[in-house]
PDB file of N, CA and C in Angstrom:
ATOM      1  N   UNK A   1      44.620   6.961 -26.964  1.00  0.00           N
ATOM      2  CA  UNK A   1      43.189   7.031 -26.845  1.00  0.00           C
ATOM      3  C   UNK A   1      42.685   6.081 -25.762  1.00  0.00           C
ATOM      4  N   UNK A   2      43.282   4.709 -25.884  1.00  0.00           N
ATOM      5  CA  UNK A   2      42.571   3.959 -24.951  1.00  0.00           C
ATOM      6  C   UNK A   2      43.157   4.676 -23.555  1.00  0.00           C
ATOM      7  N   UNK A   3      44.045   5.180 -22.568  1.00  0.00           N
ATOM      8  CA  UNK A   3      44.265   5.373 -21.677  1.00  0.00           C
ATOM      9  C   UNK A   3      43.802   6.854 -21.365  1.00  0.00           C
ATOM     10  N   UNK A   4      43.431   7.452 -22.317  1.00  0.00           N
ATOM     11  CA  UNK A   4      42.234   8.459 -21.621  1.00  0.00           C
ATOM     12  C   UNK A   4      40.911   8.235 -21.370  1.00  0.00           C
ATOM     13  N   UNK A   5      40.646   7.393 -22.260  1.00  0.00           N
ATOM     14  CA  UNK A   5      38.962   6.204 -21.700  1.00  0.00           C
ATOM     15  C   UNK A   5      39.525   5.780 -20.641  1.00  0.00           C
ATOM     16  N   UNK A   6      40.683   4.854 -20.519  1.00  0.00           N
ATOM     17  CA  UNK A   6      40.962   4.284 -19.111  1.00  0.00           C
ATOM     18  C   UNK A   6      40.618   5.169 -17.913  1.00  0.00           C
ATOM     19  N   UNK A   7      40.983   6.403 -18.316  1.00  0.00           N
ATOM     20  CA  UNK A   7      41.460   7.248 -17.278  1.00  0.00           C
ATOM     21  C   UNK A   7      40.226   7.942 -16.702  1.00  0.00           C
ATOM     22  N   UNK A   8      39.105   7.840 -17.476  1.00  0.00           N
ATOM     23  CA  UNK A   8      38.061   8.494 -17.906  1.00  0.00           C
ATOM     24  C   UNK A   8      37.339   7.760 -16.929  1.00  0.00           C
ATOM     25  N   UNK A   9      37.147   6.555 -17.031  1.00  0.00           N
ATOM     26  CA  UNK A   9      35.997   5.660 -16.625  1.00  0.00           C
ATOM     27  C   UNK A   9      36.829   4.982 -15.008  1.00  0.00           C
ATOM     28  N   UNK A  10      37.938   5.282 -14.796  1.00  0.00           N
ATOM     29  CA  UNK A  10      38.182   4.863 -13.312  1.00  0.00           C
ATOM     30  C   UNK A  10      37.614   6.413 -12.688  1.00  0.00           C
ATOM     31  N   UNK A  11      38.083   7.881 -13.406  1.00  0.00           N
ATOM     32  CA  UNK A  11      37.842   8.852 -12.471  1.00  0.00           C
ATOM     33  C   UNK A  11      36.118   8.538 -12.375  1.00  0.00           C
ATOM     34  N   UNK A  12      35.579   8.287 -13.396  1.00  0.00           N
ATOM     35  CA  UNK A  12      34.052   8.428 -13.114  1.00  0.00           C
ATOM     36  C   UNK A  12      33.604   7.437 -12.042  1.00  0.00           C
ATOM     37  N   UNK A  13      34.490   6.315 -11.755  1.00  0.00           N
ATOM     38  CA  UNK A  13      33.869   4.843 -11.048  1.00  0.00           C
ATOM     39  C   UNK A  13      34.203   5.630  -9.821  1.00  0.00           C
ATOM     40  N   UNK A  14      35.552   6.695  -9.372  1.00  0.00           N
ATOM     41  CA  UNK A  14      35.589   6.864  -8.293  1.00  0.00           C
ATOM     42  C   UNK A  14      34.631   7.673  -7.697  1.00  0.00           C
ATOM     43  N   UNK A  15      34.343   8.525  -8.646  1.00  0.00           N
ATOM     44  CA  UNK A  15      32.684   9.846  -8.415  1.00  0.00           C
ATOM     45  C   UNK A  15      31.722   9.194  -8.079  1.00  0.00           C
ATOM     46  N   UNK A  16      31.753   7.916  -8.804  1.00  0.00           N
ATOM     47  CA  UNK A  16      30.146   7.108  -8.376  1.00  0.00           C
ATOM     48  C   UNK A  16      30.533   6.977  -6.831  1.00  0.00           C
ATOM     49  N   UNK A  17      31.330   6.262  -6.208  1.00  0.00           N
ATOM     50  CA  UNK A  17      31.582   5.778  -5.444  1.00  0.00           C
ATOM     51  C   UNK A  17      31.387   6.833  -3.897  1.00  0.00           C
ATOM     52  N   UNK A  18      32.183   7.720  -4.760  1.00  0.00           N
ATOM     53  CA  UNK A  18      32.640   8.567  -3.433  1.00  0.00           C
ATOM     54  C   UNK A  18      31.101   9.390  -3.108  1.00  0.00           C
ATOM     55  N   UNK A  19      30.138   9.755  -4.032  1.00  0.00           N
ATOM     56  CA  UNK A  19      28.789  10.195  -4.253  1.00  0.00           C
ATOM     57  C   UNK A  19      27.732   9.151  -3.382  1.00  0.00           C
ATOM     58  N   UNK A  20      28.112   7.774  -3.518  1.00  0.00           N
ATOM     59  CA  UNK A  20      27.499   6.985  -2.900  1.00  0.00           C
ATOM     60  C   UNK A  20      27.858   6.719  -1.508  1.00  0.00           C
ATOM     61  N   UNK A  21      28.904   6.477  -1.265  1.00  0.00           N
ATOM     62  CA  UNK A  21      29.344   6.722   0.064  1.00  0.00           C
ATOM     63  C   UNK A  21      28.639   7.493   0.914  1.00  0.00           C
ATOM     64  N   UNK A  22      28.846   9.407   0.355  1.00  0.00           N
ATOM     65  CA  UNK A  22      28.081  10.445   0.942  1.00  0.00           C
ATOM     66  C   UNK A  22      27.171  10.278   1.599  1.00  0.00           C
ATOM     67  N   UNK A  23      26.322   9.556   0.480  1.00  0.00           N
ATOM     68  CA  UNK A  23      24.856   9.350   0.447  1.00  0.00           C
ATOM     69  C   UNK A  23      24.723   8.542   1.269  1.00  0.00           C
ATOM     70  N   UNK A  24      25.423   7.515   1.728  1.00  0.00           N
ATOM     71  CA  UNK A  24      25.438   6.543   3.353  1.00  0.00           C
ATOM     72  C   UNK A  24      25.524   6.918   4.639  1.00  0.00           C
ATOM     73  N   UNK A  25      26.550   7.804   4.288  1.00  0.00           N
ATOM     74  CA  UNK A  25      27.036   8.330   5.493  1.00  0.00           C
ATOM     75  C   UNK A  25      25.767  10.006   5.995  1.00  0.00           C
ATOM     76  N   UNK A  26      25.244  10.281   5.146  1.00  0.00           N
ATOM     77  CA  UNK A  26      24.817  11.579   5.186  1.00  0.00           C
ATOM     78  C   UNK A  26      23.348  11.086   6.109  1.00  0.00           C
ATOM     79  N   UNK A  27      23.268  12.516   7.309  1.00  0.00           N
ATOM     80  CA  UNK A  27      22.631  11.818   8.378  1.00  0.00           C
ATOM     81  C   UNK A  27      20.835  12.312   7.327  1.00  0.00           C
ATOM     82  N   UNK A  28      19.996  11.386   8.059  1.00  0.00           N
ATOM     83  CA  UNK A  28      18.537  11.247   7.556  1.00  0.00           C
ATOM     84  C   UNK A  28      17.719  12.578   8.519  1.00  0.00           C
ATOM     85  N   UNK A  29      16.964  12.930   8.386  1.00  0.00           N
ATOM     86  CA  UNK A  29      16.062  13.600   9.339  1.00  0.00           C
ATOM     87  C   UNK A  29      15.207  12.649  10.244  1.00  0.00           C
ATOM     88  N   UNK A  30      15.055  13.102  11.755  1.00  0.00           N
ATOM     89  CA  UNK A  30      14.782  11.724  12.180  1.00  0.00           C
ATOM     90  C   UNK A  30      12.904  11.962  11.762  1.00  0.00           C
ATOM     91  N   UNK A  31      12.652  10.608  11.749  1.00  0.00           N
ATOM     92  CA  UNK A  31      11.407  10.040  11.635  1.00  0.00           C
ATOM     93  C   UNK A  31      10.455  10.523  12.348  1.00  0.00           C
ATOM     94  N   UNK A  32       9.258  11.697  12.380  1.00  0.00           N
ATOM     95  CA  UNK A  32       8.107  11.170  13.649  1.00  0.00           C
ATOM     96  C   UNK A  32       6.948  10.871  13.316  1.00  0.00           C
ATOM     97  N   UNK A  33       6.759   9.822  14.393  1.00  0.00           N
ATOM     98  CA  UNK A  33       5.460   9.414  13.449  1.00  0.00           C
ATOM     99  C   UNK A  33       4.156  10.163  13.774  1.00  0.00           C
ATOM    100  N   UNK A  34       3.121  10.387  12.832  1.00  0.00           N
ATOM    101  CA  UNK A  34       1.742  10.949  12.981  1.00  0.00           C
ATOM    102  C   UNK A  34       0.729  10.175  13.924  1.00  0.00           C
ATOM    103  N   UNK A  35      -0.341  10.629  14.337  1.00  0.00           N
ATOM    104  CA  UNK A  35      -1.089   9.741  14.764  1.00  0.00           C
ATOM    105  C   UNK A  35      -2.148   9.927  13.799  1.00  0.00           C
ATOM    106  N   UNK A  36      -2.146   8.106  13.805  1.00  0.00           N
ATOM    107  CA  UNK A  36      -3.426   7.668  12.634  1.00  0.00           C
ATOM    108  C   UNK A  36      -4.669   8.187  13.220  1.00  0.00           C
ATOM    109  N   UNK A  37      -5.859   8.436  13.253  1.00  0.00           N
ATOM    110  CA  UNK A  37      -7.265   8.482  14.113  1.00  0.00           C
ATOM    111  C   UNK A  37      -8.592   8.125  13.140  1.00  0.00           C
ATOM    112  N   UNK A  38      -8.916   7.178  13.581  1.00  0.00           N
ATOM    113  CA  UNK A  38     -10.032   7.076  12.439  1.00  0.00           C
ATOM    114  C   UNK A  38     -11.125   8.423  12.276  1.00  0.00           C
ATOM    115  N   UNK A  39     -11.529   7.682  10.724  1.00  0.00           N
ATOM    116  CA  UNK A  39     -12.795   9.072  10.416  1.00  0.00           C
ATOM    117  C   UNK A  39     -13.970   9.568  11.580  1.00  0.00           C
ATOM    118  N   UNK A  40     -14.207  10.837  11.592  1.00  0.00           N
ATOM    119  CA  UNK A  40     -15.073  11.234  12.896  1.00  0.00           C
ATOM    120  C   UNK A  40     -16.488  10.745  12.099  1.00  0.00           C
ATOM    121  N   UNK A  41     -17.941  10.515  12.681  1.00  0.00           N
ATOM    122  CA  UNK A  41     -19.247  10.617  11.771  1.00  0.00           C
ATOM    123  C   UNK A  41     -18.704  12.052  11.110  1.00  0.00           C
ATOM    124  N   UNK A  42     -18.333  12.771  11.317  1.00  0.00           N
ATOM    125  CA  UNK A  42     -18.683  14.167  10.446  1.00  0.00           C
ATOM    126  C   UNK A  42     -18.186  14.248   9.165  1.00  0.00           C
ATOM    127  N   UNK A  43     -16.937  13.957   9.278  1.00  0.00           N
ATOM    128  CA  UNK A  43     -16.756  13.191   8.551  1.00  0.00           C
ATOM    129  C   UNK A  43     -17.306  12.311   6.979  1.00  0.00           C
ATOM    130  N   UNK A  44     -17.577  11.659   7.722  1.00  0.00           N
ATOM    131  CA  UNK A  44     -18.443  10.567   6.810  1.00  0.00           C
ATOM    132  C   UNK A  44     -19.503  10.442   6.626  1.00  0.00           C
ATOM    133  N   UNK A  45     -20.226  11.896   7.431  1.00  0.00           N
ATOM    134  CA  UNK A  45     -21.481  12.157   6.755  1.00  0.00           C
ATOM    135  C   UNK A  45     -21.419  13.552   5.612  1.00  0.00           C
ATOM    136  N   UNK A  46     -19.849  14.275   5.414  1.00  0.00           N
ATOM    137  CA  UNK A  46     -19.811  15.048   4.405  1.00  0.00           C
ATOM    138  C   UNK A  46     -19.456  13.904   3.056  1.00  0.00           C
ATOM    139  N   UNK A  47     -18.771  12.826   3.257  1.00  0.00           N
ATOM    140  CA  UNK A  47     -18.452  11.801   2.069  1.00  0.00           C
ATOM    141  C   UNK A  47     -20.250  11.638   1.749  1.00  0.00           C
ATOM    142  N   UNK A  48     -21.480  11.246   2.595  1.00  0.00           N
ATOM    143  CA  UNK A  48     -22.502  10.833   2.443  1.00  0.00           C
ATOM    144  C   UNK A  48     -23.376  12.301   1.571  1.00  0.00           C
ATOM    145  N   UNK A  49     -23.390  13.743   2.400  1.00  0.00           N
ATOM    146  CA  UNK A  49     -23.279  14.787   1.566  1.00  0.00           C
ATOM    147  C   UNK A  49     -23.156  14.961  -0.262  1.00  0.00           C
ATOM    148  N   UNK A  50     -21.807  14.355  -0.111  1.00  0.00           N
ATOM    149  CA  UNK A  50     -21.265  14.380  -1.593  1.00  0.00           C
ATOM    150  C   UNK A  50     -21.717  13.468  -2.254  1.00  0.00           C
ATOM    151  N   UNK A  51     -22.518  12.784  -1.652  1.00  0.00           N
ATOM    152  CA  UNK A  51     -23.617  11.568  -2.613  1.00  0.00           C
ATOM    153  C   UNK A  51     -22.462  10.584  -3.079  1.00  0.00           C
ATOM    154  N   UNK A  52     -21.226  10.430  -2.205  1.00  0.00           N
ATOM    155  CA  UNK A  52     -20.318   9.308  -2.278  1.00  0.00           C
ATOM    156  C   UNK A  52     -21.128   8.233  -2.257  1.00  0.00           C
ATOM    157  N   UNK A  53     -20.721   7.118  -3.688  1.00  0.00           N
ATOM    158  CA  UNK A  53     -21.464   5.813  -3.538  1.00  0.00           C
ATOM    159  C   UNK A  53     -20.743   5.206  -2.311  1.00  0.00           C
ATOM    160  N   UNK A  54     -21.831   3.935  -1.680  1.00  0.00           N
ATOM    161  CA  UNK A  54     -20.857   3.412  -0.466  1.00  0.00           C
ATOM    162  C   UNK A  54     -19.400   2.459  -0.716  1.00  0.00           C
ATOM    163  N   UNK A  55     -19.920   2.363  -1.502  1.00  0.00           N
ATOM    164  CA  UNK A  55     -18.226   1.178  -1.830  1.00  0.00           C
ATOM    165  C   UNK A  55     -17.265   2.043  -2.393  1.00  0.00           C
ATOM    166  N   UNK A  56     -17.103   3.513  -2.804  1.00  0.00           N
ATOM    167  CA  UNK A  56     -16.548   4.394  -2.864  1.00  0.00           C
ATOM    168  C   UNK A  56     -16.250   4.779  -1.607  1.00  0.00           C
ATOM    169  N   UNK A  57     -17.417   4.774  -0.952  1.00  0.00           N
ATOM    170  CA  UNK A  57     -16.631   5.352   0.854  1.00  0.00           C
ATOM    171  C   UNK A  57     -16.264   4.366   1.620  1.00  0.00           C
ATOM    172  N   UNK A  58     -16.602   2.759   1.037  1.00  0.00           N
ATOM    173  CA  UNK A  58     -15.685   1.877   1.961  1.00  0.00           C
ATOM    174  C   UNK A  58     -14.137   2.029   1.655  1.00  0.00           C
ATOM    175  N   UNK A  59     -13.782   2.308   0.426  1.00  0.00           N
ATOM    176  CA  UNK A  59     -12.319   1.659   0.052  1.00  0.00           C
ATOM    177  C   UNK A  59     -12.003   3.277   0.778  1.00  0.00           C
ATOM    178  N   UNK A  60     -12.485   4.557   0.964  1.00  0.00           N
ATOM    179  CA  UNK A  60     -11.759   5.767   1.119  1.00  0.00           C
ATOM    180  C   UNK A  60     -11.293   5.448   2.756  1.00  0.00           C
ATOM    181  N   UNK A  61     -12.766   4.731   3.446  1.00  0.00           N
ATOM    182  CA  UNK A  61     -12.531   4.752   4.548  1.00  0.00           C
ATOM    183  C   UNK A  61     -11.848   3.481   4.995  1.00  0.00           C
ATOM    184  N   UNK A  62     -11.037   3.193   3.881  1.00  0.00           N
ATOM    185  CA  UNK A  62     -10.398   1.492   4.346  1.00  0.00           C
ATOM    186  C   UNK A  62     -11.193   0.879   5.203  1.00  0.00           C
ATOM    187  N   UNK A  63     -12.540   0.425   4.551  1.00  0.00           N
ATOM    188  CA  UNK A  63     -13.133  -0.912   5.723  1.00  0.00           C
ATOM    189  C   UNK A  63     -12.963  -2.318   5.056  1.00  0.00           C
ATOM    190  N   UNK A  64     -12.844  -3.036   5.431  1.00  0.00           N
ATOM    191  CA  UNK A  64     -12.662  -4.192   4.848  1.00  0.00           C
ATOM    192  C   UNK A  64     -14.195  -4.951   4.440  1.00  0.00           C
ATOM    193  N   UNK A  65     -15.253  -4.914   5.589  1.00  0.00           N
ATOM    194  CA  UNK A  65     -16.573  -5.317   5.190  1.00  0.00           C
ATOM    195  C   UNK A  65     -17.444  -4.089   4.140  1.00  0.00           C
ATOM    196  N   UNK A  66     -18.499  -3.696   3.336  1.00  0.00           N
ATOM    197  CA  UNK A  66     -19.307  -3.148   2.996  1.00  0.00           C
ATOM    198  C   UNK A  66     -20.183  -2.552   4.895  1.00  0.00           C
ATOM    199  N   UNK A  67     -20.467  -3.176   5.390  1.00  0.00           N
ATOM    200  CA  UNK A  67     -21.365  -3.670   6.301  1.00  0.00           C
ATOM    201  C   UNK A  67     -20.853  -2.608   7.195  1.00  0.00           C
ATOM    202  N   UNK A  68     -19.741  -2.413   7.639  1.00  0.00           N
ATOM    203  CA  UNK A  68     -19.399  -1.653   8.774  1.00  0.00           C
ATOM    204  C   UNK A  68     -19.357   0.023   7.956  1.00  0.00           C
ATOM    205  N   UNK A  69     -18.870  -0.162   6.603  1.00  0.00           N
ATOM    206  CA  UNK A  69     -19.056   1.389   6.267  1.00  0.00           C
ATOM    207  C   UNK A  69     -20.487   1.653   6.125  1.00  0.00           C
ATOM    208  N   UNK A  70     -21.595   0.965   6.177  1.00  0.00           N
ATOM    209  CA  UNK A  70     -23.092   1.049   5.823  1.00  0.00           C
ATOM    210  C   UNK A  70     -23.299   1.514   7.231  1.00  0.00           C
ATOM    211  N   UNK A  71     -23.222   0.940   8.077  1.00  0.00           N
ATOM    212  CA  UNK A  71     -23.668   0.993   9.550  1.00  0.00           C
ATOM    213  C   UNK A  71     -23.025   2.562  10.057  1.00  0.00           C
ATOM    214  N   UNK A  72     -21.742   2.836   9.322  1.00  0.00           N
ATOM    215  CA  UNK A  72     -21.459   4.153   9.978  1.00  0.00           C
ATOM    216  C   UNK A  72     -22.109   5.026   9.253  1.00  0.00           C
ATOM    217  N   UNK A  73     -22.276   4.971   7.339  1.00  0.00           N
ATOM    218  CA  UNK A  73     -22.981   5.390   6.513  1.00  0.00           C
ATOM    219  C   UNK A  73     -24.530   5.709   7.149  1.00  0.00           C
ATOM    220  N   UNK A  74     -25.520   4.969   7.935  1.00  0.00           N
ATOM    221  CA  UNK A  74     -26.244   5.519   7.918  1.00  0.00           C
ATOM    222  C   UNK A  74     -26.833   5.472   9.591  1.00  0.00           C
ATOM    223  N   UNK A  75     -26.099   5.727   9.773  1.00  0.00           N
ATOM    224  CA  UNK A  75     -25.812   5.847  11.569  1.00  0.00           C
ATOM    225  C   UNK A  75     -26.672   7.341  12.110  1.00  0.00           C
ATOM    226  N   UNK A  76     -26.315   8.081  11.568  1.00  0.00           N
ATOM    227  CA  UNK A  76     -26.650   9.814  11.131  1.00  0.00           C
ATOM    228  C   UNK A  76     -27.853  10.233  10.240  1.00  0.00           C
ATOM    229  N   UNK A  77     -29.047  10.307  10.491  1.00  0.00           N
ATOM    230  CA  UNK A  77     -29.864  10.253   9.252  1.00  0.00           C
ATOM    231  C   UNK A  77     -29.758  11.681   9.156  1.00  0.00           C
ATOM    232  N   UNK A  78     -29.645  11.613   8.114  1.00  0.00           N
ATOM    233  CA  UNK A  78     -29.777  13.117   7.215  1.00  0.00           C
ATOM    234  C   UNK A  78     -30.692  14.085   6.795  1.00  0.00           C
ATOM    235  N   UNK A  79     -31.815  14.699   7.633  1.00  0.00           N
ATOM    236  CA  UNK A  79     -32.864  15.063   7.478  1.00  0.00           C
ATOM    237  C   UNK A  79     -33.157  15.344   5.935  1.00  0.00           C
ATOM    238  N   UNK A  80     -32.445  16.584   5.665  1.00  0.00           N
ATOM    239  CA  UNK A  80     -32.290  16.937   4.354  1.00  0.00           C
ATOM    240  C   UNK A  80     -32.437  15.852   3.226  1.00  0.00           C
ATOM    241  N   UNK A  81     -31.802  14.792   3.420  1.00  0.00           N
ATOM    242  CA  UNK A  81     -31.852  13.998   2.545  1.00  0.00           C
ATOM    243  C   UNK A  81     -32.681  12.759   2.632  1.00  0.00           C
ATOM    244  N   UNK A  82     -33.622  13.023   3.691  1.00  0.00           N
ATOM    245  CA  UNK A  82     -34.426  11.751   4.257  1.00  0.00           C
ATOM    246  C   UNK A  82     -35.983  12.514   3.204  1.00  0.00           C
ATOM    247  N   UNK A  83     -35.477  14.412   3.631  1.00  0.00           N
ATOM    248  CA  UNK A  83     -37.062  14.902   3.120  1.00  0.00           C
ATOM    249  C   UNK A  83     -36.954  14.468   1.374  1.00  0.00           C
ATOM    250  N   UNK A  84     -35.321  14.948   0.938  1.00  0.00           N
ATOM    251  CA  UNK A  84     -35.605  14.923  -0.645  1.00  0.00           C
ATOM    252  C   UNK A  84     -36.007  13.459  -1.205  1.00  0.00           C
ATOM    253  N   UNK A  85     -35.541  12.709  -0.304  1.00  0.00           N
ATOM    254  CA  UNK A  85     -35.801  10.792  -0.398  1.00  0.00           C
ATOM    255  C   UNK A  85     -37.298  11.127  -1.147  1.00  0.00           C
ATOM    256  N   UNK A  86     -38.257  11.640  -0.113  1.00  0.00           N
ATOM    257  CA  UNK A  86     -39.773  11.559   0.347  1.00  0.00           C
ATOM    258  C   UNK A  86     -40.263  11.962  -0.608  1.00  0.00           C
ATOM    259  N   UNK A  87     -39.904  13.264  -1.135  1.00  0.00           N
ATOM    260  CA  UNK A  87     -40.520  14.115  -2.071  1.00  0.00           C
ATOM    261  C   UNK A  87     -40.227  13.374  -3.545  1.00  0.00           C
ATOM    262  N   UNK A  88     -39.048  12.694  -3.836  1.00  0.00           N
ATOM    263  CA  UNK A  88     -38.418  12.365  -5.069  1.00  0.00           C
ATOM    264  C   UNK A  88     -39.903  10.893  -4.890  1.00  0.00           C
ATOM    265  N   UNK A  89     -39.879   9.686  -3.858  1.00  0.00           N
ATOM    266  CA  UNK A  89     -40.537   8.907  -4.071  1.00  0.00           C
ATOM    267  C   UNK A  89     -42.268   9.464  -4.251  1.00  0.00           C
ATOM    268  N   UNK A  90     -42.710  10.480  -3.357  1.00  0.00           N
ATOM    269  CA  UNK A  90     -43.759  10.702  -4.255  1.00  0.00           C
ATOM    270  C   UNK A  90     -44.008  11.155  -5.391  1.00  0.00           C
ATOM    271  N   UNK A  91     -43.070  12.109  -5.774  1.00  0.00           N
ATOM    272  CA  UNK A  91     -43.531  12.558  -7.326  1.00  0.00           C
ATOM    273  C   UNK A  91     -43.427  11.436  -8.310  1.00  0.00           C
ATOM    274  N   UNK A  92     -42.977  10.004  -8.125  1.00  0.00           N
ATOM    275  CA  UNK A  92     -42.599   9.104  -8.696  1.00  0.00           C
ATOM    276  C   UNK A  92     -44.253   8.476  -8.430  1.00  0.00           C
ATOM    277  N   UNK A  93     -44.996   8.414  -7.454  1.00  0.00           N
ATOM    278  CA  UNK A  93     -45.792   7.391  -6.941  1.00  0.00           C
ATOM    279  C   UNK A  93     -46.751   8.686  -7.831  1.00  0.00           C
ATOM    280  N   UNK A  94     -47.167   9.746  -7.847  1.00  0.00           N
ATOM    281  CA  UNK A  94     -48.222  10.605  -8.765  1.00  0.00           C
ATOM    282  C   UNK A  94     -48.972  11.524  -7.490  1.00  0.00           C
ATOM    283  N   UNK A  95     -48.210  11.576  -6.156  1.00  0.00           N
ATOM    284  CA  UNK A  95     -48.964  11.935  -5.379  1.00  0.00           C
ATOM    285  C   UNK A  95     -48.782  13.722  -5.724  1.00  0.00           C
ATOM    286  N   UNK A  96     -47.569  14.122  -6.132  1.00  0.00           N
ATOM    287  CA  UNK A  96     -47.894  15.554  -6.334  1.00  0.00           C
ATOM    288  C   UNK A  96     -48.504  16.524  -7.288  1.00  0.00           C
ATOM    289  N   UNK A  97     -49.194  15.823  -7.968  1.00  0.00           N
ATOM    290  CA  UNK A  97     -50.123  16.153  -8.605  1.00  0.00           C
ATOM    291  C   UNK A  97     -51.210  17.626  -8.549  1.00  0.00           C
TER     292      UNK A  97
END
């Protein structure tokens, strides 16, 4: 019994081995790299669209300040959303009455 375990666990140490080897020797696909390009405004005025909070669109747009995703955040004014601004603060103020 013990020398078929023996026998057992060297053939398996050699499978590991010879499996790992392979796996060293076996060629990789070569690497290419992408080009990074930062976000276009268009971009980041569909994140603004989607009523993305800004510190939601800083960490998407990896900025490190608040300040620089604000500045691109509202770089673009958004008509659409400048009129619903207008309309939402007057019906609040009693002007549509």
């Amino acid at each position: 019994m013990r020398q078929v375990l023996s026998a057992a666990l060297t053939r398996a140490a050699r499978e590991e081995l010879i499996s790992r080897n392979v796996a060293r020797l076996a060629e990789l696909p070569a690497w290419e790299p992408c080009e990074i390009r930062p976000w276009s405004a268009d971009e980041v005025s569909l994140l603004k669209k989607l009523h993305v909070p800004p510190r939601d669109a800083q960490m998407i747009l990896g900025h490190a300040h608040i300040s620089t995703t604000m500045q691109i955040y509202t770089l673009h004014v958004d008509e659409e959303a400048r009129d619903d601004a207008l309309i939402g603060l007057d019906k609040l103020l009693g002007g549509g009455r």
